[in-house]
Protein backbone atom coordinates (compact mmCIF):
# COMPACT_ATOMS: atom_id res chain seq x y z
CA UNK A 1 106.96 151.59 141.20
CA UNK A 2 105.30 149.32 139.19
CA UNK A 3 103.31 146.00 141.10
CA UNK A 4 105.16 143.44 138.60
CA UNK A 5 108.59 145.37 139.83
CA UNK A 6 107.84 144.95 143.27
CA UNK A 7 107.35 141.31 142.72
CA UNK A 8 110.29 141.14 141.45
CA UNK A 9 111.86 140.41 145.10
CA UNK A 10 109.41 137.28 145.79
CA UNK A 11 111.06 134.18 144.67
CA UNK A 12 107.87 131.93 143.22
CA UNK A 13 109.03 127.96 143.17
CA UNK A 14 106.62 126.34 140.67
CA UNK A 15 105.37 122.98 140.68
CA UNK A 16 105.30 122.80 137.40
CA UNK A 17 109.21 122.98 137.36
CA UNK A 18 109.46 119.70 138.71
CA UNK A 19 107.05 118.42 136.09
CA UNK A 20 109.08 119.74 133.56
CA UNK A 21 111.90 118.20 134.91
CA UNK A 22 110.23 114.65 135.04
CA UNK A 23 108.32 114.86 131.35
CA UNK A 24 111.92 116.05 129.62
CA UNK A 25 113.53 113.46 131.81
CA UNK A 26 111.20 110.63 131.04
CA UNK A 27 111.57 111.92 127.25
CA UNK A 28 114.72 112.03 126.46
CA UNK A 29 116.39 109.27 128.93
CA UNK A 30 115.59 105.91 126.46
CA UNK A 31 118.41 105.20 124.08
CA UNK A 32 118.33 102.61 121.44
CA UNK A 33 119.86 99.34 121.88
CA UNK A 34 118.71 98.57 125.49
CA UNK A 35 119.50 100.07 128.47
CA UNK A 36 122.59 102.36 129.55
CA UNK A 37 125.27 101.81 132.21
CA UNK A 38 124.01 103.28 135.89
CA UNK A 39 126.84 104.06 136.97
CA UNK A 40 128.92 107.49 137.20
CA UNK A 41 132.45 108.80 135.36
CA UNK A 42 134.80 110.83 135.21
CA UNK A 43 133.67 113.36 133.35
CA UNK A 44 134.64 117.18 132.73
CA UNK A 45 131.73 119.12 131.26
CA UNK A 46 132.01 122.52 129.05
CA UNK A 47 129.27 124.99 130.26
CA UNK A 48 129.39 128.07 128.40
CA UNK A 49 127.15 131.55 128.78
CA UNK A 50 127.44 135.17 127.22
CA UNK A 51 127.04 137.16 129.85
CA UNK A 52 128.97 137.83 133.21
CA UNK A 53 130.23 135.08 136.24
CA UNK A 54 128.17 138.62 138.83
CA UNK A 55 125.16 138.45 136.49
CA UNK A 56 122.40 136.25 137.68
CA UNK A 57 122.81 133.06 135.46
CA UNK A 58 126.48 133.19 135.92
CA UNK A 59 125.54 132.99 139.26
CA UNK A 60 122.73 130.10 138.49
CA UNK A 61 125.14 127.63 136.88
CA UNK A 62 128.04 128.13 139.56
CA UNK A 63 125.49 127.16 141.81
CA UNK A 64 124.45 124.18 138.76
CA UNK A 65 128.31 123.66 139.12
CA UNK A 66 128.19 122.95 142.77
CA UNK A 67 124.88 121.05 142.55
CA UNK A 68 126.16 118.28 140.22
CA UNK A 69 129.35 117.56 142.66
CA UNK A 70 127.69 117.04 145.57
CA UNK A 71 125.42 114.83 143.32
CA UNK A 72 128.11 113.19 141.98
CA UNK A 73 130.57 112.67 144.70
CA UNK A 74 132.94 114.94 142.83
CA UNK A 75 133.03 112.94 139.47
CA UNK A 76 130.71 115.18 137.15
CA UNK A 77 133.26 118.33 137.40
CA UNK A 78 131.27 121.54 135.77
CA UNK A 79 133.50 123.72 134.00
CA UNK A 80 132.13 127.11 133.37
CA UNK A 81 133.10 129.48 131.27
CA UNK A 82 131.89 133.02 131.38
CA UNK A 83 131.29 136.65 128.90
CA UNK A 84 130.99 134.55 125.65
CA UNK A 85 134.64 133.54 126.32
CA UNK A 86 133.67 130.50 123.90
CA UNK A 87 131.60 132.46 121.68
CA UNK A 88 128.04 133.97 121.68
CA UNK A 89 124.64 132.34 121.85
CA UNK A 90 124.92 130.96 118.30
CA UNK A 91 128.14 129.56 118.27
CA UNK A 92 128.10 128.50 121.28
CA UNK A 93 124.44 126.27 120.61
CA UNK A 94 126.37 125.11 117.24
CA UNK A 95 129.26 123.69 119.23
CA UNK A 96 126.70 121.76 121.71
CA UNK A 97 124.93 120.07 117.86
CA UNK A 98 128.53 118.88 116.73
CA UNK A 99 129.59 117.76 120.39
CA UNK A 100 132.10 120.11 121.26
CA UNK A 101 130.72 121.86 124.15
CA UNK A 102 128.38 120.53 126.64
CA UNK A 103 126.47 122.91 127.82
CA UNK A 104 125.01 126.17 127.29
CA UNK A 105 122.44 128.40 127.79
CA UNK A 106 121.29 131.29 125.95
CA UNK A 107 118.16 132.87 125.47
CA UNK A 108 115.55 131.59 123.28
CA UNK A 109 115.10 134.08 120.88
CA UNK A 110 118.48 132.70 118.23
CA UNK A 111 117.04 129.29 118.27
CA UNK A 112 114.28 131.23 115.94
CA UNK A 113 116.07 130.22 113.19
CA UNK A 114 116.43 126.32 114.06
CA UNK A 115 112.96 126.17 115.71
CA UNK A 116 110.17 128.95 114.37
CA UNK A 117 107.89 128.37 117.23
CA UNK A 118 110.13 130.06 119.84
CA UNK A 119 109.49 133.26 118.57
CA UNK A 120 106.60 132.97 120.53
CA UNK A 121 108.24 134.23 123.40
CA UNK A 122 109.61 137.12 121.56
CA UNK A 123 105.63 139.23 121.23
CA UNK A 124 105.92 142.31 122.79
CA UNK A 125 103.66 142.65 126.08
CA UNK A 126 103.27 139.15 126.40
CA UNK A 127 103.35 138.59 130.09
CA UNK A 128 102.49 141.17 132.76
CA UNK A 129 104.25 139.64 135.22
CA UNK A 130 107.04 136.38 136.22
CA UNK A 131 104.33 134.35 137.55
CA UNK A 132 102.30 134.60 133.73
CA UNK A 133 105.78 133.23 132.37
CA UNK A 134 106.38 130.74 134.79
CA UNK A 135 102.85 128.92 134.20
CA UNK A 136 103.95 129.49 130.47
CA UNK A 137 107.25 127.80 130.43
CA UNK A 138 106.83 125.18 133.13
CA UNK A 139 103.52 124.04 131.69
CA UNK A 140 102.67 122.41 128.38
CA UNK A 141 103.61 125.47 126.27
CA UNK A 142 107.12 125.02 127.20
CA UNK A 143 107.85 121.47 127.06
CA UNK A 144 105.87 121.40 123.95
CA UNK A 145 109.11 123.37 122.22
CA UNK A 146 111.63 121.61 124.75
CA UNK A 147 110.41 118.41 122.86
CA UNK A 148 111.62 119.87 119.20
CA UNK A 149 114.74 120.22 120.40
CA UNK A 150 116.76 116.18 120.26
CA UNK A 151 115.81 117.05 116.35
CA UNK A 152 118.41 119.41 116.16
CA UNK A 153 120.89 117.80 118.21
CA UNK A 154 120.02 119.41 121.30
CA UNK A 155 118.57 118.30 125.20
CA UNK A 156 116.50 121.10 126.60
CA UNK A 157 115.93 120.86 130.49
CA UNK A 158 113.88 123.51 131.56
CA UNK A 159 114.59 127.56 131.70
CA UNK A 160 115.97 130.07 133.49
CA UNK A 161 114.97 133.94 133.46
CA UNK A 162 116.33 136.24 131.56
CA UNK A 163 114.15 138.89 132.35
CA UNK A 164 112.11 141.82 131.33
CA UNK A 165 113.52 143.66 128.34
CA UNK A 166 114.17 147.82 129.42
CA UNK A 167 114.76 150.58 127.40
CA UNK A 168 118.18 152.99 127.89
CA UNK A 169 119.51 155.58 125.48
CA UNK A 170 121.25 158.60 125.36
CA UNK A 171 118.46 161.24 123.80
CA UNK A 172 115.28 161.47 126.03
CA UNK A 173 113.44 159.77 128.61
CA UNK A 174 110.68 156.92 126.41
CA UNK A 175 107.31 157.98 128.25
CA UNK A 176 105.36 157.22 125.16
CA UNK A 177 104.68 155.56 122.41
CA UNK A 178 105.78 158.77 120.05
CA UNK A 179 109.27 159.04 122.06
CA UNK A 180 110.76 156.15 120.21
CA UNK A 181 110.24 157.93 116.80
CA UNK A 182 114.01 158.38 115.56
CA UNK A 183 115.78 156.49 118.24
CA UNK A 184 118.40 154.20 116.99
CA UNK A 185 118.49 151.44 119.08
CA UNK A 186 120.55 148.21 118.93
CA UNK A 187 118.51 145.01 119.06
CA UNK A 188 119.19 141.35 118.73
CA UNK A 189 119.30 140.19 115.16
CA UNK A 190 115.59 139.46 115.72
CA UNK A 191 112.79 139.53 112.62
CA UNK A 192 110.14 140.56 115.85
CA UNK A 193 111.96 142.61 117.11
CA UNK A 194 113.32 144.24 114.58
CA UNK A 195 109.72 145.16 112.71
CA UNK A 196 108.26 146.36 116.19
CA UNK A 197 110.75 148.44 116.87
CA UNK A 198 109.87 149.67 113.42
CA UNK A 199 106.31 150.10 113.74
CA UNK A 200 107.61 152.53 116.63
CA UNK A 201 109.10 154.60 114.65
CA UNK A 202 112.59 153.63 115.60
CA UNK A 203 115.26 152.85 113.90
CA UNK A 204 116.58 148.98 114.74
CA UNK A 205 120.18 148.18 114.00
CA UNK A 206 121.37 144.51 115.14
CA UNK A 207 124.40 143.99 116.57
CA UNK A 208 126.77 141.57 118.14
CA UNK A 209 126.46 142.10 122.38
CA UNK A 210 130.35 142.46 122.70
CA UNK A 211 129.64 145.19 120.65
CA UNK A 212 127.27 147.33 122.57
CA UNK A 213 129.29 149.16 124.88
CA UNK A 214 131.87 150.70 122.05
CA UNK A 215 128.46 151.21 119.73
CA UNK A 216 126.81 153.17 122.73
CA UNK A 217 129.77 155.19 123.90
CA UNK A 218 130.62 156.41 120.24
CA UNK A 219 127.37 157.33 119.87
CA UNK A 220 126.92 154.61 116.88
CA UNK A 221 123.28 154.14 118.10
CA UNK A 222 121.19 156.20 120.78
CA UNK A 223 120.05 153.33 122.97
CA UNK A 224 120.07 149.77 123.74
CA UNK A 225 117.24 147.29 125.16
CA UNK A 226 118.07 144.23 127.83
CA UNK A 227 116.95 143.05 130.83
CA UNK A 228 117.80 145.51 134.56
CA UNK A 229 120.67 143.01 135.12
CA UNK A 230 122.40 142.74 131.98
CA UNK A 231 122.00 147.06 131.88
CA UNK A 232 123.99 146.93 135.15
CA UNK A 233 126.41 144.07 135.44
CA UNK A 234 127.73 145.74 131.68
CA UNK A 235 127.99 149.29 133.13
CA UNK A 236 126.17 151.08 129.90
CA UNK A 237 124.71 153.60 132.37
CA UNK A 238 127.86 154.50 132.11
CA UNK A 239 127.23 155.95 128.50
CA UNK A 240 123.32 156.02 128.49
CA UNK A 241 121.30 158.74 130.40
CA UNK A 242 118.09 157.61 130.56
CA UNK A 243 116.33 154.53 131.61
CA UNK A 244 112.54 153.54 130.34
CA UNK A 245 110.73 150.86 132.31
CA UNK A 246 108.96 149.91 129.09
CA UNK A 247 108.98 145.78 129.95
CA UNK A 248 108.32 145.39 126.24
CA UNK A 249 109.61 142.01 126.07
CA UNK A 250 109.71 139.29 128.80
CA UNK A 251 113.10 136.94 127.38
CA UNK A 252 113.65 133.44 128.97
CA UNK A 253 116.69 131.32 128.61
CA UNK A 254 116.56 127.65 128.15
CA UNK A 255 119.31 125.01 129.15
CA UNK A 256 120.64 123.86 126.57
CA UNK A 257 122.88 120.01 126.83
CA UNK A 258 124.37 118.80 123.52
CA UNK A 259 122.83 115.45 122.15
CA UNK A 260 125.87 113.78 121.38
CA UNK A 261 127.50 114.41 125.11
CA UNK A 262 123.62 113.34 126.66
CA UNK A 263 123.25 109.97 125.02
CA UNK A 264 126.56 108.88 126.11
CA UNK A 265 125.49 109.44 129.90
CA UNK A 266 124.33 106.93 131.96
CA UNK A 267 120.31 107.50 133.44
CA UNK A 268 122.18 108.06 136.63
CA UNK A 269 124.47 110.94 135.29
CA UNK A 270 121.22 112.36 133.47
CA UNK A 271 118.93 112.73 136.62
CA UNK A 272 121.84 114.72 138.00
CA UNK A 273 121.71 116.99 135.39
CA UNK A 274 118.39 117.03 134.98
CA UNK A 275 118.03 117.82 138.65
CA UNK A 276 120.91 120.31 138.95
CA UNK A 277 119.17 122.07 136.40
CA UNK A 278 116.24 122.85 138.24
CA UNK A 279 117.16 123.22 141.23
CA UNK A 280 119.46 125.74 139.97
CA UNK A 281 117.08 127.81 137.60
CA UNK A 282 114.33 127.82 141.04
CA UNK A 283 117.51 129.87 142.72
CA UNK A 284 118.79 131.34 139.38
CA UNK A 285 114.68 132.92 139.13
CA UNK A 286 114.54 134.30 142.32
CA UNK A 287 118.03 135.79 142.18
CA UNK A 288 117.04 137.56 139.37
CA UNK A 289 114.29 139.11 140.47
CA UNK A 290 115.65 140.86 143.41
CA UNK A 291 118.34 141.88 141.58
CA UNK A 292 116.14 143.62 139.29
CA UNK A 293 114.88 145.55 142.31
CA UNK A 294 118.47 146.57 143.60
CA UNK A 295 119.63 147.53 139.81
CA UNK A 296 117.04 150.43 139.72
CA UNK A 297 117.51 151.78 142.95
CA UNK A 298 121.63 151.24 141.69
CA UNK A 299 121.60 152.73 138.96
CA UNK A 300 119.30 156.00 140.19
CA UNK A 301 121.83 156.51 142.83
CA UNK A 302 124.84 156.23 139.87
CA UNK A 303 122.77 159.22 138.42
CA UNK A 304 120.71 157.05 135.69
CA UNK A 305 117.56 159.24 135.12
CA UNK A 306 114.68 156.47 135.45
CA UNK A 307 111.11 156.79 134.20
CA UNK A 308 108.37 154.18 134.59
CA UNK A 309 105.63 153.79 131.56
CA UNK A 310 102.20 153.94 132.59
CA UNK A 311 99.78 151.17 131.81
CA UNK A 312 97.75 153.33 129.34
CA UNK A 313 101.00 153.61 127.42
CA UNK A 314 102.02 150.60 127.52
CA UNK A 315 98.73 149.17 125.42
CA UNK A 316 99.26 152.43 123.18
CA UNK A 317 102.88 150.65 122.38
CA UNK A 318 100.95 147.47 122.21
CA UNK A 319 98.14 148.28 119.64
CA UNK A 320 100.70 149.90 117.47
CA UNK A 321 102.65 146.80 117.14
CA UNK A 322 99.64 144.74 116.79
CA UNK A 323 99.85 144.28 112.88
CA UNK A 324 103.63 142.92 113.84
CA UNK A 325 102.21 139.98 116.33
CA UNK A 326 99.64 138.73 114.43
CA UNK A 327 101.65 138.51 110.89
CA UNK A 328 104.01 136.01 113.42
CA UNK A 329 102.01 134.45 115.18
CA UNK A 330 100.76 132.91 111.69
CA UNK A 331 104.36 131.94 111.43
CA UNK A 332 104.68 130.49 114.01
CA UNK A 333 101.17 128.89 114.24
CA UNK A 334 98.07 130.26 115.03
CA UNK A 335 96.95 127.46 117.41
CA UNK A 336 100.17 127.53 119.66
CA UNK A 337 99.75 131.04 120.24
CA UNK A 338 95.90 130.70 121.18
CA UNK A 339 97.22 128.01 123.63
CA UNK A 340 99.39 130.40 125.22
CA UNK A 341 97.45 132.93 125.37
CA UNK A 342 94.66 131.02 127.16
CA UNK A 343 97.11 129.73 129.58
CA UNK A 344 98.44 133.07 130.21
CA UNK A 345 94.18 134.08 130.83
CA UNK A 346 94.09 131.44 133.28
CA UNK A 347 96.88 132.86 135.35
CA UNK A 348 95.25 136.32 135.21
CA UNK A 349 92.00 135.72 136.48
């Protein structure tokens, strides 16, 4: 297996986290009109995710839930709610802007369309490993697009993992860069996604998530791409034969607190949050990456034929799609990108 797969297991606890966590802090804690109350409420908060309460971030924010009571004595009361029970990504980051929902936290890539400069983190074969992403988004790079977000209506505190995007469908094992040719495989409604998958050969077709299972069953598309733990905790091994370690795309989530509901918190209420949030994605990281571990080995004993993609391959997949990441990274702006990129050179050498 892979090195970056067996590193999976190792959780990595980044200083920078804790920088984050101060800079966003110190950023977003001053409210016009002198100072705020210190003191804490009653308060019930809404936190909302898409996936499952097994997966690892329904995991990370019970244990967010559990971080902010003992904080709090018991006043700040965490209410999650689980499987886009109060809608998907979108909806749900819409609801945080007008104040109806406190909390959420989806991945980065649908705040594209609010924020262009996240689709940085959507370039295929951008990080080679966690660590590469962790310098990444705990470093400058990250709070540089954390800091766009009060704009919109929005309090970013840091992010959690998502993971390495993986390739399952119901045709052929994906060894190389040719295989994809013909394969209809559902993606996130996703403009770099969508033309590298194209540049493959493949044939993208967006769809809602709580659509995936039914599309993949009937056969509506061949394959599907997400993360090891997303592939499991939704059972579509259960309709997909084969499974392609391609780690195309490395997809973070960021926490997400709605404006409206922040500035209404006393400092003291937002250093627990802040805090909780943290401490929560440090656990929420390392969870994930040894459950990416166990989901392989799962899912090859559940009969799931597995195939890694060899190094050579993957830069085969990578100069193909080349055209694709630097028409967006002009998009998105040249000079982030070289940024990143030279941070991400300073963890490799």
């Amino acid at each position: 297996m892979k090195s970056w797969l067996k590193k999976l297991g190792v959780g990595i606890i980044i200083p920078g986290m804790l920088l984050l966590s101060a800079c966003s802090s110190a950023s977003t804690s001053s409210k016009a009109g002198g100072e705020k109350a210190s003191g804490i409420q009653e308060r019930t908060i809404k936190a909302g995710i898409g996936l499952n309460e097994d997966h690892p971030e329904g995991l990370g924010l019970k244990r967010f839930s559990e971080i902010v009571a003992e904080k709090s004595g018991g006043k700040l009361k965490v209410k999650p709610f689980y499987s886009a029970t109060l809608g998907d990504d979108q909806k749900m980051t819409e609801a945080l802007q007008g104040g109806l929902q406190e909390i959420t936290i989806p991945s980065t890539s649908p705040l594209v369309g609010m924020i262009k400069e996240f689709g940085i983190f959507d370039f295929p074969f951008l990080f080679n490993t966690p660590e590469e992403a962790d310098a990444v988004l705990d470093g400058q790079i990250g709070q540089k697009l954390l800091d766009k977000l009060p704009e919109h209506g929005l309090i970013g505190l840091g992010y959690w993992e998502n993971g390495f995007r993986q390739l399952t469908n119901s045709k052929h094992p994906v060894e190389t860069a040719n295989d994809f040719k013909g394969l209809k495989i559902r993606t996130m409604q996703n403009e770099v996604h969508l033309d590298a998958f194209k540049k493959l050969g493949a044939n993208p077709t967006p769809m809602a998530f709580s659509e995936v299972f039914t599309a993949l069953e009937s056969k509506t598309v061949d394959g599907q791409e997400n993360p090891l733990a997303t592939i499991k905790s939704n059972k579509f091994n259960e309709v997909q034969d084969y499974l392609s370690l391609t780690g195309h795309v490395y997809t973070p989530f960021v926490f997400l607190v709605s404006k409206k509901f922040w500035d209404g918190l006393s400092e003291k209420e937002q250093t627990i949050l802040q805090e909780a949030a943290v401490e929560a994605g440090i656990y929420q990281r390392q969870l994930s990456r040894e459950e990416d571990v166990k989901a392989v080995e799962e899912l090859k004993a559940a009969g799931t034929k597995v195939n890694e993609v060899s190094v050579e391959e993957k830069q085969k997949m990578k100069e193909i799609i080349q055209p694709v990441i630097d028409d967006y990274a002009k998009k998105f702006g040249q000079d982030l990108v070289n940024e990143m990129m030279a941070e991400i050179e300073k963890v490799r050498k």
